[in-house]
PDB file of N, CA and C in Angstrom:
ATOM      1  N   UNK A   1       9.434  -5.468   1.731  1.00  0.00           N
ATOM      2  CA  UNK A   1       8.303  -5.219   2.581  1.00  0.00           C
ATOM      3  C   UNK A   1       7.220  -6.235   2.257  1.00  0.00           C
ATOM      4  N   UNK A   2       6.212  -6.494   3.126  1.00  0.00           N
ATOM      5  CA  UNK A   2       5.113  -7.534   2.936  1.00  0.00           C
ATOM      6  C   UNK A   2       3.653  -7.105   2.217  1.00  0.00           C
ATOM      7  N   UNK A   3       2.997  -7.139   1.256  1.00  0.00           N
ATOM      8  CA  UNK A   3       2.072  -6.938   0.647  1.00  0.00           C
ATOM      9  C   UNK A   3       1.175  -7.734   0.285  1.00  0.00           C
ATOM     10  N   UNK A   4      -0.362  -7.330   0.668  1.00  0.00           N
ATOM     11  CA  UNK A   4      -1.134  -8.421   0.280  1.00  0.00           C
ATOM     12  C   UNK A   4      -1.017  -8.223  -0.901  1.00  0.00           C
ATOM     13  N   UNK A   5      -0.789  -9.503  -2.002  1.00  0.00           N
ATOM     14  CA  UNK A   5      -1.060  -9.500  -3.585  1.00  0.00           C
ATOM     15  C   UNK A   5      -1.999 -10.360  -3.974  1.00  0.00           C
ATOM     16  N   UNK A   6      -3.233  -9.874  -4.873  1.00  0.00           N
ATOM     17  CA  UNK A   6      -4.112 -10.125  -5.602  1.00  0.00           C
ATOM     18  C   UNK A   6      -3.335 -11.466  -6.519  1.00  0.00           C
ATOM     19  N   UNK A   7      -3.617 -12.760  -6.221  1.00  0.00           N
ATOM     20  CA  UNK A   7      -2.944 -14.005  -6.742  1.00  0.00           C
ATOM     21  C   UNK A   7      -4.232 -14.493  -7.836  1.00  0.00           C
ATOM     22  N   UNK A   8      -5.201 -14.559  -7.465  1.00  0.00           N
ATOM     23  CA  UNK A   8      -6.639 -15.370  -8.654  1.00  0.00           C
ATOM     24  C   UNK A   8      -7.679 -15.034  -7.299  1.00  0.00           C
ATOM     25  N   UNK A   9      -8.872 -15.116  -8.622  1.00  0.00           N
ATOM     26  CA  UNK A   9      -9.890 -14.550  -7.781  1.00  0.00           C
ATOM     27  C   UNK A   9     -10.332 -15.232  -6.429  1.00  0.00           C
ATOM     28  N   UNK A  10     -10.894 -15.089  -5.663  1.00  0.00           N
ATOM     29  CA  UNK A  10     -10.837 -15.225  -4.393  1.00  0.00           C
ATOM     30  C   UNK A  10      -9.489 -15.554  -3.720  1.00  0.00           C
ATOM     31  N   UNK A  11      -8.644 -15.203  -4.108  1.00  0.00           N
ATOM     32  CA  UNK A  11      -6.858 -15.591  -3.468  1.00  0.00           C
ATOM     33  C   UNK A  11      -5.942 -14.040  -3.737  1.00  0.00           C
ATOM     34  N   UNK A  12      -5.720 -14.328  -2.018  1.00  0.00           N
ATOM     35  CA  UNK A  12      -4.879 -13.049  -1.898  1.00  0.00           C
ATOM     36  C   UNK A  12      -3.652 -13.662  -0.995  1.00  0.00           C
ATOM     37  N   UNK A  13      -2.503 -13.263  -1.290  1.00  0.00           N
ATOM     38  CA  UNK A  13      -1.098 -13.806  -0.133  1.00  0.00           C
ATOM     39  C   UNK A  13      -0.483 -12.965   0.110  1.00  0.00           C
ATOM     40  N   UNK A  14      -0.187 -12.976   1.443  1.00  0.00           N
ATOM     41  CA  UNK A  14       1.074 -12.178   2.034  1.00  0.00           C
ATOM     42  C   UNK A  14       2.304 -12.240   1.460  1.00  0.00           C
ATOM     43  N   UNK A  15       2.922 -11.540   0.785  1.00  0.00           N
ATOM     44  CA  UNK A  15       4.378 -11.609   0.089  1.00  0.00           C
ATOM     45  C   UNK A  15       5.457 -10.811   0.528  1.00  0.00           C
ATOM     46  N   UNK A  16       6.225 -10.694   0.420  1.00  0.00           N
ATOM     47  CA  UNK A  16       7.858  -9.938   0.492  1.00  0.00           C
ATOM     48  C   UNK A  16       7.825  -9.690  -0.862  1.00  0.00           C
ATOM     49  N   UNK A  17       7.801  -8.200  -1.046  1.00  0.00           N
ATOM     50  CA  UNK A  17       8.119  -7.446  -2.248  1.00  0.00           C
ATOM     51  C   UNK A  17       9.183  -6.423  -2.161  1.00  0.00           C
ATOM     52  N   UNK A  18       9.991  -6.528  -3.544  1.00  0.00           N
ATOM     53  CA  UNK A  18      10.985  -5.575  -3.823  1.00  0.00           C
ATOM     54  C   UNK A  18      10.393  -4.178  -3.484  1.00  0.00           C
ATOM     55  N   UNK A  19      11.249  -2.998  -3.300  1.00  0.00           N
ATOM     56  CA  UNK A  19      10.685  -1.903  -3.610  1.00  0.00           C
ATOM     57  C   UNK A  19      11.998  -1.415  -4.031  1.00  0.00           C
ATOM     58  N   UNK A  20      11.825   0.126  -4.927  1.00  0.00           N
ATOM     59  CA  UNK A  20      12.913   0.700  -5.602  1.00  0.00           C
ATOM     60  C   UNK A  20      13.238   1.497  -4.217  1.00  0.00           C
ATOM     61  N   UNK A  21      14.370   2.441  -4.720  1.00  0.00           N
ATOM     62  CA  UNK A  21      14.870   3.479  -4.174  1.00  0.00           C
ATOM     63  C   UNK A  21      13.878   4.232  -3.592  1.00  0.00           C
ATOM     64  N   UNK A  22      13.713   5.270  -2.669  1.00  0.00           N
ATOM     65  CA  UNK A  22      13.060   6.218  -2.185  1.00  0.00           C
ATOM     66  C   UNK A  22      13.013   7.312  -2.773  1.00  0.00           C
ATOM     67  N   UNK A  23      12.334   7.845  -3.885  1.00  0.00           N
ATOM     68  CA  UNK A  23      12.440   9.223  -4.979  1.00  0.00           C
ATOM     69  C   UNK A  23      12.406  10.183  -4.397  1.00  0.00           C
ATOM     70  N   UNK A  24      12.905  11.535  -4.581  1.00  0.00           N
ATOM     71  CA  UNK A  24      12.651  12.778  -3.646  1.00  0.00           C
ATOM     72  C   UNK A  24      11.224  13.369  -3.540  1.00  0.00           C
ATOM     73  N   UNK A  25      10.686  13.865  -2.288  1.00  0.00           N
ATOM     74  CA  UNK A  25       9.442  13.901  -2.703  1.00  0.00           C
ATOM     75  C   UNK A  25       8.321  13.298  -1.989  1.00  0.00           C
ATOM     76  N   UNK A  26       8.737  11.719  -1.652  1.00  0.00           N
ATOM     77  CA  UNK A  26       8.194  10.837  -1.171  1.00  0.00           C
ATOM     78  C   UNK A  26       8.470  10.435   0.203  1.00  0.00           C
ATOM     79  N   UNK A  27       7.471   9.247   1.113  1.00  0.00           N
ATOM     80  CA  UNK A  27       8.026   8.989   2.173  1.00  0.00           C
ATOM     81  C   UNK A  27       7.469   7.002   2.056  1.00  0.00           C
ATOM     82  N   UNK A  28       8.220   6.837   2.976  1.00  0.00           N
ATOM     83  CA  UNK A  28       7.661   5.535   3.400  1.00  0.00           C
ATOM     84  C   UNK A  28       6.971   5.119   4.503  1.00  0.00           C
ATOM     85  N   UNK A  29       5.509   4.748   4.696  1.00  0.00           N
ATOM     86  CA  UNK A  29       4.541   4.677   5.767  1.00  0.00           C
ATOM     87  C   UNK A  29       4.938   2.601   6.326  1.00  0.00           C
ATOM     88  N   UNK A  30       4.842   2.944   7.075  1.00  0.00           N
ATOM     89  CA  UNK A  30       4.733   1.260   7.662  1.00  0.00           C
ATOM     90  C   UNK A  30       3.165   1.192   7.669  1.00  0.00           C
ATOM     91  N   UNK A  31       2.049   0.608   7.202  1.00  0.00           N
ATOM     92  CA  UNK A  31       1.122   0.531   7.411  1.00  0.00           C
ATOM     93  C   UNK A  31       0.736  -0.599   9.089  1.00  0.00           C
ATOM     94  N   UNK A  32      -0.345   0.374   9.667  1.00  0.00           N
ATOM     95  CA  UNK A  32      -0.607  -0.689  10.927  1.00  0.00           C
ATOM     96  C   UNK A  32      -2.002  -0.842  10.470  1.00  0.00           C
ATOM     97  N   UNK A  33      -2.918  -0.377   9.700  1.00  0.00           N
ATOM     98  CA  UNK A  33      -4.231  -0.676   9.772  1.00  0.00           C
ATOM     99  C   UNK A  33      -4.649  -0.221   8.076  1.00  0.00           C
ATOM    100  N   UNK A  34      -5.315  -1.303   7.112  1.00  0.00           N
ATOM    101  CA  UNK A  34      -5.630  -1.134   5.705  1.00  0.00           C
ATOM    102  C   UNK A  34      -6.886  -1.673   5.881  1.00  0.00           C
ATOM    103  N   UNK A  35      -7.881  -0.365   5.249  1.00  0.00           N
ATOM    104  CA  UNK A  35      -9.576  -0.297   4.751  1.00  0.00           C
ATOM    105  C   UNK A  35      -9.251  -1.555   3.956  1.00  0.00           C
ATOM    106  N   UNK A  36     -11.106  -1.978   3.530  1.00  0.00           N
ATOM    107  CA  UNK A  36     -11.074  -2.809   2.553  1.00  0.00           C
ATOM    108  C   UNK A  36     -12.461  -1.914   2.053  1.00  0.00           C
ATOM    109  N   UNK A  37     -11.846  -1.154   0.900  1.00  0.00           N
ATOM    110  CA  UNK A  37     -13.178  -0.439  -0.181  1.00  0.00           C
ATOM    111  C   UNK A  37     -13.880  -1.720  -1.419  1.00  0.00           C
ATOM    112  N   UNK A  38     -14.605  -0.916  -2.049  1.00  0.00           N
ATOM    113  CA  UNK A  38     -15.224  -1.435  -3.142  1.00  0.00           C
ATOM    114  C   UNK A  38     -14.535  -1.930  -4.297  1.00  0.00           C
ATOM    115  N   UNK A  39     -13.500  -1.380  -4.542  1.00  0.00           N
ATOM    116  CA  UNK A  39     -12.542  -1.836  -5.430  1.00  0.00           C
ATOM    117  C   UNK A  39     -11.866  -2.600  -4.710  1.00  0.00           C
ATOM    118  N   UNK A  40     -11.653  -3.443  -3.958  1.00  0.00           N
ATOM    119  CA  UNK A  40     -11.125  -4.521  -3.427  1.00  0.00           C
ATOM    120  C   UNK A  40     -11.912  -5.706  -3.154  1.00  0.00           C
ATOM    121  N   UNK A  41     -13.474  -5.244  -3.002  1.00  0.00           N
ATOM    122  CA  UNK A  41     -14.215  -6.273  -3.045  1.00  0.00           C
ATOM    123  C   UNK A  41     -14.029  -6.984  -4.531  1.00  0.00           C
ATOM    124  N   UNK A  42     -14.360  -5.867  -5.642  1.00  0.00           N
ATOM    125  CA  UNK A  42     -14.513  -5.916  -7.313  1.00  0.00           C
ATOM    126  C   UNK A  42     -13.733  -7.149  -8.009  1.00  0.00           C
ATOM    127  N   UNK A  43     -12.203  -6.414  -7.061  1.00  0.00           N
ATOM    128  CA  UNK A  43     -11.083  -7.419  -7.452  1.00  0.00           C
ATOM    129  C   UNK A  43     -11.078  -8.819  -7.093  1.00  0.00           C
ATOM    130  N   UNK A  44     -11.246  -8.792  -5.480  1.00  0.00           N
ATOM    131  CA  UNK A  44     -11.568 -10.171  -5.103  1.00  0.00           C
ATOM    132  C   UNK A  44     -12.269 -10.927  -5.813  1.00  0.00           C
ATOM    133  N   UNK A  45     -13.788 -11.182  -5.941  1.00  0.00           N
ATOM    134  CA  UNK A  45     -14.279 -11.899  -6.064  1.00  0.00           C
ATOM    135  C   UNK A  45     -14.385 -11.736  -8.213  1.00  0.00           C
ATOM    136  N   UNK A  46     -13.450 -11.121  -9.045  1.00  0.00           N
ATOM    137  CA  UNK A  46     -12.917 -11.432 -10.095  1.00  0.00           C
ATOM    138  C   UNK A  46     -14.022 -10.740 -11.115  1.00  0.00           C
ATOM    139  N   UNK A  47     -14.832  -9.693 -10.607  1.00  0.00           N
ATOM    140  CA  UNK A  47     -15.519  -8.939 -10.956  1.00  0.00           C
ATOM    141  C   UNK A  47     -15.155  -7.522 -11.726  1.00  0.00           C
ATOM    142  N   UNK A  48     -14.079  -7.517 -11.875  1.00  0.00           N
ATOM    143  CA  UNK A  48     -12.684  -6.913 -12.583  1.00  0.00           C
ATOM    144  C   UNK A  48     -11.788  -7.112 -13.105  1.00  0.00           C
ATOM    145  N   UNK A  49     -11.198  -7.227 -14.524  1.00  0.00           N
ATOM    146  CA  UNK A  49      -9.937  -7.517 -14.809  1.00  0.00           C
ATOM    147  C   UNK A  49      -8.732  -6.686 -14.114  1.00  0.00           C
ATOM    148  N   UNK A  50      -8.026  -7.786 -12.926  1.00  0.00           N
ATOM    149  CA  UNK A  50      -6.851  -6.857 -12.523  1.00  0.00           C
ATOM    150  C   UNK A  50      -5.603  -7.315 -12.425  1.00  0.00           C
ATOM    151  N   UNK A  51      -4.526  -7.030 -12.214  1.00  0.00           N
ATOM    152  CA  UNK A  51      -3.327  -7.806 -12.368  1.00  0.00           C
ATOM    153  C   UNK A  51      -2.830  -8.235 -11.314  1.00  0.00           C
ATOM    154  N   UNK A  52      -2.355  -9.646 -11.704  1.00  0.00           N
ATOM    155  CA  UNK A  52      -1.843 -10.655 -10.410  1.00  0.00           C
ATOM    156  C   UNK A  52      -1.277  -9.856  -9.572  1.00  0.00           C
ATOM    157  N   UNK A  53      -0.331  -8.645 -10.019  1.00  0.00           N
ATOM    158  CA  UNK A  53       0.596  -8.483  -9.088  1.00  0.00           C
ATOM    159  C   UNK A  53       0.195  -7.001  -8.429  1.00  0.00           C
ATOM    160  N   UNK A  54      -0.672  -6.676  -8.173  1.00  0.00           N
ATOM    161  CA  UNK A  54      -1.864  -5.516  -7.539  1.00  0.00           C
ATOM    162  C   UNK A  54      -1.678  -5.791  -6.070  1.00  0.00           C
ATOM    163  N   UNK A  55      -1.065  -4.651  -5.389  1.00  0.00           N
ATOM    164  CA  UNK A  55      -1.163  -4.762  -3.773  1.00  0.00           C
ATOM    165  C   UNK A  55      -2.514  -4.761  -3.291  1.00  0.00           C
ATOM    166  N   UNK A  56      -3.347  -4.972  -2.829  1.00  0.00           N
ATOM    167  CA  UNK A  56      -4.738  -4.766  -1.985  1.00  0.00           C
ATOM    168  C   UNK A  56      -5.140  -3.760  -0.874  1.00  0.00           C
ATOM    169  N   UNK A  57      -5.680  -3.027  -0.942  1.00  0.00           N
ATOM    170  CA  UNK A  57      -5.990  -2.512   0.061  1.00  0.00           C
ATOM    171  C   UNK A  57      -4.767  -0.864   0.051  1.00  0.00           C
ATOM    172  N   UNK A  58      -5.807   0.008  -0.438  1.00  0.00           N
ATOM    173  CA  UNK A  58      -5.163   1.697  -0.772  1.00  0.00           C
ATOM    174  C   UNK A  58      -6.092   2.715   0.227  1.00  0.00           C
ATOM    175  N   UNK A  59      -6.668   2.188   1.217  1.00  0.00           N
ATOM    176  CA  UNK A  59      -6.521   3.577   2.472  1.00  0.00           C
ATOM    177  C   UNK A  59      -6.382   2.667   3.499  1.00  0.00           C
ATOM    178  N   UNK A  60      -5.142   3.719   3.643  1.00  0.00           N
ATOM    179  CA  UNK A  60      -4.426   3.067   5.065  1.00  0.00           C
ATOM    180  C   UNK A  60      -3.785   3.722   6.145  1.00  0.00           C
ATOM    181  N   UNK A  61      -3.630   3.875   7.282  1.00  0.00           N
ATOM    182  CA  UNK A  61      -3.008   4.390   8.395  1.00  0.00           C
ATOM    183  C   UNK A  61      -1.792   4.032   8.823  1.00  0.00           C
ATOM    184  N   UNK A  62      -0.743   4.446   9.444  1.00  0.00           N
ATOM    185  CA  UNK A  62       0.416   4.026   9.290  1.00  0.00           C
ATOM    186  C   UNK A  62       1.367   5.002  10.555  1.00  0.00           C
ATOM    187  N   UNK A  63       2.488   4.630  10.144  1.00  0.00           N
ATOM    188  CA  UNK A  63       3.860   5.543  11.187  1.00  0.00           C
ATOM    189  C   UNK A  63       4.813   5.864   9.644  1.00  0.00           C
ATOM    190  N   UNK A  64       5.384   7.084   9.627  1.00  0.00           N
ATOM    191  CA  UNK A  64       6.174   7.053   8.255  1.00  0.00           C
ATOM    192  C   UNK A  64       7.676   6.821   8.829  1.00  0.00           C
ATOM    193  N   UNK A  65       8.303   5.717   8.296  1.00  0.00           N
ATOM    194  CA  UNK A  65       9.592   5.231   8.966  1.00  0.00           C
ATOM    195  C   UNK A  65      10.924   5.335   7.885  1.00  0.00           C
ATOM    196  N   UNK A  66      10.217   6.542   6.767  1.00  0.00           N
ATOM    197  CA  UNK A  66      11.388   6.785   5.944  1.00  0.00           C
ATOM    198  C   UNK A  66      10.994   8.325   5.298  1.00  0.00           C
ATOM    199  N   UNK A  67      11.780   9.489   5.669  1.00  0.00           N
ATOM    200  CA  UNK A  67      11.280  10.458   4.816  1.00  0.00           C
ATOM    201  C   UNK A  67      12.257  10.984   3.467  1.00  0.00           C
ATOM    202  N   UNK A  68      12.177  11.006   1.980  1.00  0.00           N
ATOM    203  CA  UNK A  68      13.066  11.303   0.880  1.00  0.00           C
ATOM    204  C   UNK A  68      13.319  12.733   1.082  1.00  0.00           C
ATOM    205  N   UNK A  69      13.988  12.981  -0.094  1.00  0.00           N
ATOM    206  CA  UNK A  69      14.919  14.234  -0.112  1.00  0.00           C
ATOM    207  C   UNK A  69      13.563  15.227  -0.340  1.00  0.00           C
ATOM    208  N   UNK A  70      13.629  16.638  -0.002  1.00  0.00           N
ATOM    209  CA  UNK A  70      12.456  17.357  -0.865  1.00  0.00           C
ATOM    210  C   UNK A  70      11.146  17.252   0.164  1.00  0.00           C
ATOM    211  N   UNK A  71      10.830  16.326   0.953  1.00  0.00           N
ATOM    212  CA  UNK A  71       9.602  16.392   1.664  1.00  0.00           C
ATOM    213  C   UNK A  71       9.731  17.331   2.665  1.00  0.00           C
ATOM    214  N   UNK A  72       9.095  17.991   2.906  1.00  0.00           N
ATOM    215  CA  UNK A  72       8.817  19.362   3.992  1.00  0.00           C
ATOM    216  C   UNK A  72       7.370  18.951   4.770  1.00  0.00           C
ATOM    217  N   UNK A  73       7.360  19.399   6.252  1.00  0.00           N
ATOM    218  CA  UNK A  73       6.401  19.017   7.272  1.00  0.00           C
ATOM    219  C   UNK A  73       5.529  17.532   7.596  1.00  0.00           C
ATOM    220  N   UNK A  74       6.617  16.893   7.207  1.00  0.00           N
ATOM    221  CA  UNK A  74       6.584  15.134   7.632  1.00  0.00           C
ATOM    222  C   UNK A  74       7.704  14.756   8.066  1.00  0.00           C
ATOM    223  N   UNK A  75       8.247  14.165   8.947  1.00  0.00           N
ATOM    224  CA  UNK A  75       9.524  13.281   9.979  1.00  0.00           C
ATOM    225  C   UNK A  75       8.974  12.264   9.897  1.00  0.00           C
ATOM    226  N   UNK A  76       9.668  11.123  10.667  1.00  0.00           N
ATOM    227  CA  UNK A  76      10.171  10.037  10.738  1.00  0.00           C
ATOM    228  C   UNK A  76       9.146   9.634  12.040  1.00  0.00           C
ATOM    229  N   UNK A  77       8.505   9.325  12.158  1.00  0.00           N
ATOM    230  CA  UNK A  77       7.375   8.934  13.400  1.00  0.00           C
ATOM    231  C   UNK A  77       6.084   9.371  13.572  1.00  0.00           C
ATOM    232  N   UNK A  78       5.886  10.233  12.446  1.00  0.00           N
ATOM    233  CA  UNK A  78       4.435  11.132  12.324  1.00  0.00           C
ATOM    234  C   UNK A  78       3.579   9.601  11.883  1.00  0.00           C
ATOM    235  N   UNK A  79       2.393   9.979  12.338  1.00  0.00           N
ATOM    236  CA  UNK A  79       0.978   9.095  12.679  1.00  0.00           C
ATOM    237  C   UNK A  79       0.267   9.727  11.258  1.00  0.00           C
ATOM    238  N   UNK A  80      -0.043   9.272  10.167  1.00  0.00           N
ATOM    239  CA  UNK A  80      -0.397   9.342   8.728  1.00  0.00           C
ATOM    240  C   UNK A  80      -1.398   8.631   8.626  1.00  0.00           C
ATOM    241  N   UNK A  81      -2.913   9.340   7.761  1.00  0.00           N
ATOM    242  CA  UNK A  81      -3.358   8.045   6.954  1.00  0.00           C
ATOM    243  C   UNK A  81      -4.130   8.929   4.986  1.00  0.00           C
ATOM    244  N   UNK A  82      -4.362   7.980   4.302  1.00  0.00           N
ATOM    245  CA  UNK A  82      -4.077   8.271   3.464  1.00  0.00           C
ATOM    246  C   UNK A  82      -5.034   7.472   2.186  1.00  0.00           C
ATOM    247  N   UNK A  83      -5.261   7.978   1.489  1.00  0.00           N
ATOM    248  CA  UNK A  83      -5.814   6.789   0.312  1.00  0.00           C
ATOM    249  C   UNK A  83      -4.758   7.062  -0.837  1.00  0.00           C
ATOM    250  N   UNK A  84      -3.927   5.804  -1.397  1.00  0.00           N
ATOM    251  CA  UNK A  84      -3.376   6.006  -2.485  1.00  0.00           C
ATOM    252  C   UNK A  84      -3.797   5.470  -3.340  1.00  0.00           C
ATOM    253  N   UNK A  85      -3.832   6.253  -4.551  1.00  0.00           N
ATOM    254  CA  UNK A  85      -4.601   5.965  -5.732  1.00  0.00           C
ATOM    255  C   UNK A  85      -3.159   5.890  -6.724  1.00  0.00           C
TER     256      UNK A  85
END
């Protein structure tokens, strides 16, 4: 999947990142639209020690286009949004 990653301060790139398995429990959102909070400003401009490899941008809106074992009252096309911490 594609993720903005935190590269050096003021530098962020679009990447293709691995992801593991789908754990039970969990779902997978396609994001169509990601906030930019205060902790993303922090990071940007290097006002934080954070690690190169930090996705950007944790509230986001989305379509969930994968649901795991164990999740109850979420499918496969539900309209989601969310802050992950």
């Amino acid at each position: 999947m594609k993720a903005a990653i935190y590269e050096d301060i003021e530098k962020i790139a679009l990447k293709d990142v691995e992801t593991d398995a789908l754990p039970p429990g969990y779902v997978i959102v396609d994001t169509k639209c990601s906030g930019i909070c205060g902790s993303d400003r922090h990071n940007y401009y290097g006002e934080w020690n954070q690690s190169h490899t930090r996705a950007q941008g944790h509230e986001v809106c989305g379509v969930i286009s994968e649901v795991g074992e164990d999740v109850d009252g979420f499918t496969v096309g539900d309209k989601v949004s969310m802050d992950c911490l």
